[in-house]
Protein backbone atom coordinates (compact mmCIF):
# COMPACT_ATOMS: atom_id res chain seq x y z
CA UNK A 1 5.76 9.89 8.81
CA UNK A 2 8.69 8.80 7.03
CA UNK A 3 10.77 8.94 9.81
CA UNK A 4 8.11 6.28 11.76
CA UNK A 5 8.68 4.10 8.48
CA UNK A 6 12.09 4.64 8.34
CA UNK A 7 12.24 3.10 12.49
CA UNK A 8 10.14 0.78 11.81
CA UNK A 9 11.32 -1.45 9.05
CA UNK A 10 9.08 -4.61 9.96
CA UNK A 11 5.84 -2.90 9.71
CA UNK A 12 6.75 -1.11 6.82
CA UNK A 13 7.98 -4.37 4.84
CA UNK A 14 4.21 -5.71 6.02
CA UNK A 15 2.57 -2.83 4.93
CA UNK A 16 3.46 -2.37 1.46
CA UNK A 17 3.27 -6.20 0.67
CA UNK A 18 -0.16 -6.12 1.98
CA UNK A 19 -0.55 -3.27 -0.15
CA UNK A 20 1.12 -4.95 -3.20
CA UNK A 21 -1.41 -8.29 -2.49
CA UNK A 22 -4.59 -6.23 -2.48
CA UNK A 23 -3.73 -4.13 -5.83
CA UNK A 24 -3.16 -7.59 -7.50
CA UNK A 25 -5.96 -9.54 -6.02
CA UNK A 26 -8.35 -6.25 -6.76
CA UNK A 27 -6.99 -5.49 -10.32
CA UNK A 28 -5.16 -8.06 -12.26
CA UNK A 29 -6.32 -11.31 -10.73
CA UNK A 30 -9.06 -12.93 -13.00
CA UNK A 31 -9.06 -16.15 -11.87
CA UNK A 32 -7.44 -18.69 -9.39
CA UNK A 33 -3.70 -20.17 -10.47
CA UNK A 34 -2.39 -23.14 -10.47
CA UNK A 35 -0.83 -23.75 -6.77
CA UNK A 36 2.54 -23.69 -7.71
CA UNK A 37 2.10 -20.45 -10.17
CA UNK A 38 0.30 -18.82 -7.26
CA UNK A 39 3.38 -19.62 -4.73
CA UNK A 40 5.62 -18.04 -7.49
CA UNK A 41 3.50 -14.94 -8.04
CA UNK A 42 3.59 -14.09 -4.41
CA UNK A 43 7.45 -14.94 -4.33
CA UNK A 44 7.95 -12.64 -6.82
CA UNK A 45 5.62 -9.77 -5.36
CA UNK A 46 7.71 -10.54 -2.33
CA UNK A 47 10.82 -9.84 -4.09
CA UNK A 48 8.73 -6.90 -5.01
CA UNK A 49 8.05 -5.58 -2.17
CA UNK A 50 11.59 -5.66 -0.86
CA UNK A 51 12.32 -3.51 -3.62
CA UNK A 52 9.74 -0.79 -2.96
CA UNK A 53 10.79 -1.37 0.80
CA UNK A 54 14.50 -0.06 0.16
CA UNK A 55 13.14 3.16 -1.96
CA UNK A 56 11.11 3.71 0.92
CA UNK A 57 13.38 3.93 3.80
CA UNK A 58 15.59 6.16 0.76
CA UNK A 59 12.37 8.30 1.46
CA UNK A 60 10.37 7.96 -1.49
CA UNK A 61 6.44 7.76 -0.62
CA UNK A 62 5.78 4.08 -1.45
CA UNK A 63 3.15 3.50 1.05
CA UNK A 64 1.31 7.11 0.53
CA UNK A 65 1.38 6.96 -2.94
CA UNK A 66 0.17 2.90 -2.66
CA UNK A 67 -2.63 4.23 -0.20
CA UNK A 68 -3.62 6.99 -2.78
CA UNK A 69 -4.19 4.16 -5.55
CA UNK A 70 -6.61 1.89 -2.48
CA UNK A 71 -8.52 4.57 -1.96
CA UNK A 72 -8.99 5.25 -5.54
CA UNK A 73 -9.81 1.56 -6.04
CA UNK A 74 -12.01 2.02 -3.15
CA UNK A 75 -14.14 4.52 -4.92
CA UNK A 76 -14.33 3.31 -7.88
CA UNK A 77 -15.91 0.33 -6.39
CA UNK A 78 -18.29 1.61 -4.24
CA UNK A 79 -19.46 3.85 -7.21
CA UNK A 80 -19.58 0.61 -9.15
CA UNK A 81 -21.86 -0.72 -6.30
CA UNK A 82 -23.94 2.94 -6.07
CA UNK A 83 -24.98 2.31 -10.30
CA UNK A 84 -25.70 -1.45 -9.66
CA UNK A 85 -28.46 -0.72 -6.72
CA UNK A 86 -29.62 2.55 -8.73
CA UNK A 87 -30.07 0.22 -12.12
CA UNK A 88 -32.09 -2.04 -9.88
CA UNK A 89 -34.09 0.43 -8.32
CA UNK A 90 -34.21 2.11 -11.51
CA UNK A 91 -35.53 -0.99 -13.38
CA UNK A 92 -38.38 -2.24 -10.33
CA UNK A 93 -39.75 1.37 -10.47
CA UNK A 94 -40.63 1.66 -14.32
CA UNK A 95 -41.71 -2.25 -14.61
CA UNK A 96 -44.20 -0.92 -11.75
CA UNK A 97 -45.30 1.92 -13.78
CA UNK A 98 -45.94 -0.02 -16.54
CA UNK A 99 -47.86 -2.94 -14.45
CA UNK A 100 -45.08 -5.79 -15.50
CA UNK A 101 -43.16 -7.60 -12.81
């Protein structure tokens, strides 16, 4: 796999700066900048990205070990979602036991 990467520079550049965007969107964005401060973050995760692009193609795992942390994310949220709907259901079943609604 890190030989594909390592061919294919383009789509490696484009995957870990999509990579970079989600983490930040997902995890540290709580709410919308300023145009001109959002232009400069996403310069500078650019920048980034370039970075983690060159210890890539040195063979590090960037983009495994960037997948690793989605998934994670991706978990955590959909357990997030699994205690919301389980609250709800939780909270309609006992009002309906004890004849509130």
């Amino acid at each position: 796999m890190q030989d594909w990467f390592g061919n294919h520079p383009v789509i490696t550049y484009v995957l870990i700066l999509a990579c970079i965007l989600y983490i930040f969107n997902a995890v540290f964005r709580v709410q919308r900048l300023p145009i001109l401060k959002e232009v400069l973050v996403h310069i500078i995760m650019m920048i980034g990205a370039f970075v983690l692009f060159i210890l890539q193609v040195d063979k590090l795992p960037i983009i495994q070990c960037m997948s690793v942390a989605i998934i994670m994310m991706l978990m955590l949220r959909g357990r997030q979602l699994y205690d919301k709907l389980r609250s709800k259901n939780g909270k309609t079943e006992t009002n309906t036991e004890t004849g509130q609604s």
